[in-house]
C-alpha atoms as a PDB file:
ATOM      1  CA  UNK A   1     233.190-177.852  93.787  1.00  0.00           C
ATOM      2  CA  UNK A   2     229.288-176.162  95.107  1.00  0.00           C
ATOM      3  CA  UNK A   3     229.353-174.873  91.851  1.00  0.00           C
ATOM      4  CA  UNK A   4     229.077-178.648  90.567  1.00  0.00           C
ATOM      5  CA  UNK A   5     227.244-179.510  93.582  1.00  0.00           C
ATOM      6  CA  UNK A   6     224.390-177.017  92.894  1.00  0.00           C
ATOM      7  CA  UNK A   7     224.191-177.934  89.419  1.00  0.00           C
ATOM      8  CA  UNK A   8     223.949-181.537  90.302  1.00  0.00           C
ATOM      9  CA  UNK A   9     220.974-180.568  93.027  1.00  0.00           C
ATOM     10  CA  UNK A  10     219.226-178.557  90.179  1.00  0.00           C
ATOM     11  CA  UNK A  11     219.424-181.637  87.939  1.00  0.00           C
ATOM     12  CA  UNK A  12     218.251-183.858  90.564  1.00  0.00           C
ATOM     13  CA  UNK A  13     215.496-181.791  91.665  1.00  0.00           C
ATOM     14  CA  UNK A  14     214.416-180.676  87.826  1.00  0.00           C
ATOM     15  CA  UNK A  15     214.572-184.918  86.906  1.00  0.00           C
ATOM     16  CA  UNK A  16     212.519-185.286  90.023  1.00  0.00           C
ATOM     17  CA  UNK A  17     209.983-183.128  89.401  1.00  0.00           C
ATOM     18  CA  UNK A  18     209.785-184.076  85.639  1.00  0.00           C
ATOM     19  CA  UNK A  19     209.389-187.873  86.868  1.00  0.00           C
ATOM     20  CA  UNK A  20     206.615-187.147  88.978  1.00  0.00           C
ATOM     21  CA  UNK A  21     204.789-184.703  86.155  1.00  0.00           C
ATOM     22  CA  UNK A  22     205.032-188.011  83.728  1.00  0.00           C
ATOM     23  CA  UNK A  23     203.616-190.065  86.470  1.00  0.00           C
ATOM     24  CA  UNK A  24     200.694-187.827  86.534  1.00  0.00           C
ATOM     25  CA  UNK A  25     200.083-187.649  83.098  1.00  0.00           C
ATOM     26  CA  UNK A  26     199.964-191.521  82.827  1.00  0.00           C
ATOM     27  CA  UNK A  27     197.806-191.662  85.364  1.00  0.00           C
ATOM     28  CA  UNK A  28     195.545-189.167  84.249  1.00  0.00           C
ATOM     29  CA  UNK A  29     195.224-190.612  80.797  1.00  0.00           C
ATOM     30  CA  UNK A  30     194.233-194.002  82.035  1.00  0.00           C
ATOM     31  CA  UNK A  31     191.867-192.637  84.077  1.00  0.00           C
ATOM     32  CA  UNK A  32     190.306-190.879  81.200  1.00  0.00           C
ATOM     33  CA  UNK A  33     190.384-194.096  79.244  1.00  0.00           C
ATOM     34  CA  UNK A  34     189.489-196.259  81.427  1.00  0.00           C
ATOM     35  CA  UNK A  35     186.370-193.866  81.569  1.00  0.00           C
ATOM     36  CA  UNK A  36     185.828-193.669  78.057  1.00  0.00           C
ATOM     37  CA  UNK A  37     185.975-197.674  77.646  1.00  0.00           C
ATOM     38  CA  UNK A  38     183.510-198.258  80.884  1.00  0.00           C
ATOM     39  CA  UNK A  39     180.955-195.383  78.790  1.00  0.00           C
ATOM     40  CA  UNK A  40     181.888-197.254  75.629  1.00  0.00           C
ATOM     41  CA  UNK A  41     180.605-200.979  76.978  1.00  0.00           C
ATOM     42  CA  UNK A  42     177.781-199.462  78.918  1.00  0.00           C
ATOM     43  CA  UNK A  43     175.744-198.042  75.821  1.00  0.00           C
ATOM     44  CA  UNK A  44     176.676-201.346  73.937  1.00  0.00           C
ATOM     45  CA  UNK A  45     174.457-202.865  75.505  1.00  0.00           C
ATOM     46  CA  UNK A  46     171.749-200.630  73.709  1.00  0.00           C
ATOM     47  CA  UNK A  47     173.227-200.318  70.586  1.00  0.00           C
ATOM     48  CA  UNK A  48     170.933-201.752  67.404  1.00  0.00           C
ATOM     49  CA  UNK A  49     172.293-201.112  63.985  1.00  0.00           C
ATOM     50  CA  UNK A  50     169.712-199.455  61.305  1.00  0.00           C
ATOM     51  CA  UNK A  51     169.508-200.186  57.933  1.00  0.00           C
ATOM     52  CA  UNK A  52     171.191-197.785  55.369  1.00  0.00           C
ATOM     53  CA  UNK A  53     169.030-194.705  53.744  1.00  0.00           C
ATOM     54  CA  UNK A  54     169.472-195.512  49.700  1.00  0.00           C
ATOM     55  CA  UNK A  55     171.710-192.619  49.679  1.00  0.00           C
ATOM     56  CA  UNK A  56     173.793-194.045  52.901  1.00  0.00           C
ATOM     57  CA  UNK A  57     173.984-196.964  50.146  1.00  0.00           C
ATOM     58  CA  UNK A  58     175.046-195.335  46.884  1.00  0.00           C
ATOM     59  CA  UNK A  59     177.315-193.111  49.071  1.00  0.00           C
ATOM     60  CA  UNK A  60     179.205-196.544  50.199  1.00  0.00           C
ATOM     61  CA  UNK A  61     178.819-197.625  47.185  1.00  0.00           C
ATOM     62  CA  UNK A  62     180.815-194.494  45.344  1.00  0.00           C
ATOM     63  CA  UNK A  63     183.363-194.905  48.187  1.00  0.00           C
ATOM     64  CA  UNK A  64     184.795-197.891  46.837  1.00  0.00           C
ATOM     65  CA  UNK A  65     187.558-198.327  44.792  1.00  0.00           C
ATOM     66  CA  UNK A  66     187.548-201.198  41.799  1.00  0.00           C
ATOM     67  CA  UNK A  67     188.822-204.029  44.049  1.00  0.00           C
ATOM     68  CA  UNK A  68     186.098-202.810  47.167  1.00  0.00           C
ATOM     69  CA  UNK A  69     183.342-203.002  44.273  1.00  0.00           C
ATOM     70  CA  UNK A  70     184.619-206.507  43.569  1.00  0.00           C
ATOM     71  CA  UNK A  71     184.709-208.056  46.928  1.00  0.00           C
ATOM     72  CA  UNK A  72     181.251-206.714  47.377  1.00  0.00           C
ATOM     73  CA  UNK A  73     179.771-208.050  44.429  1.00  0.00           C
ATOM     74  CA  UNK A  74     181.531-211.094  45.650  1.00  0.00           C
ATOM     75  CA  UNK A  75     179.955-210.937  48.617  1.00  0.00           C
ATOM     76  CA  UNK A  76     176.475-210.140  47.111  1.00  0.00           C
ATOM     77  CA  UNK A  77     176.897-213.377  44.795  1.00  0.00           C
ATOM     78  CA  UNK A  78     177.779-215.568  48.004  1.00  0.00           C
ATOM     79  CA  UNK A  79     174.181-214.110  49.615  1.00  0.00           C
ATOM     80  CA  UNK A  80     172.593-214.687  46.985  1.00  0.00           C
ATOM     81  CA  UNK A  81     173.889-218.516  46.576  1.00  0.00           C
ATOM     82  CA  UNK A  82     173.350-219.083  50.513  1.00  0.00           C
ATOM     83  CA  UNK A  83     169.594-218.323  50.414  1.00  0.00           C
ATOM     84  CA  UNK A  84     169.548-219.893  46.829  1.00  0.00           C
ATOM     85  CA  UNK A  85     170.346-223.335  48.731  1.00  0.00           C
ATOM     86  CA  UNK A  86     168.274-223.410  51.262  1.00  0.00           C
END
């Protein structure tokens, strides 16, 4: 009967120890995100988008399968209506 008792300690003591490793590593990582996201937010702040180079544009452009190239002609039309109206 030790025999099983012993095993039963390892066990315990191996789960134990295996518990509290996981607990670290979750805590870790959210630290480390939590990070990340408060570095993220704080350089939103002075974030400005720049227009696209023309070869930023054909790139994009290329990208696009037949149904991308669609909705964006789509879209172009719809600009090109809006200002039209005004």
């Amino acid at each position: 009967m030790t025999a099983t008792n012993d095993f039963q300690r390892i066990v315990n003591t191996l789960t134990e120890e295996m518990k509290d490793q996981i607990d670290n590593d979750i805590t870790s990582i959210r630290g480390t995100t939590t990070e990340q996201e408060n570095k993220s937010s704080a350089g939103a702040a002075n974030f400005e988008f720049r227009p696209l180079t023309g070869e930023e544009k054909d790139e994009f452009i290329n990208s696009l399968d037949a149904r991308g190239k669609q909705i964006l002609a789509d879209l172009a039309g719809g600009a090109k209506d809006s200002k039209d109206s005004k």
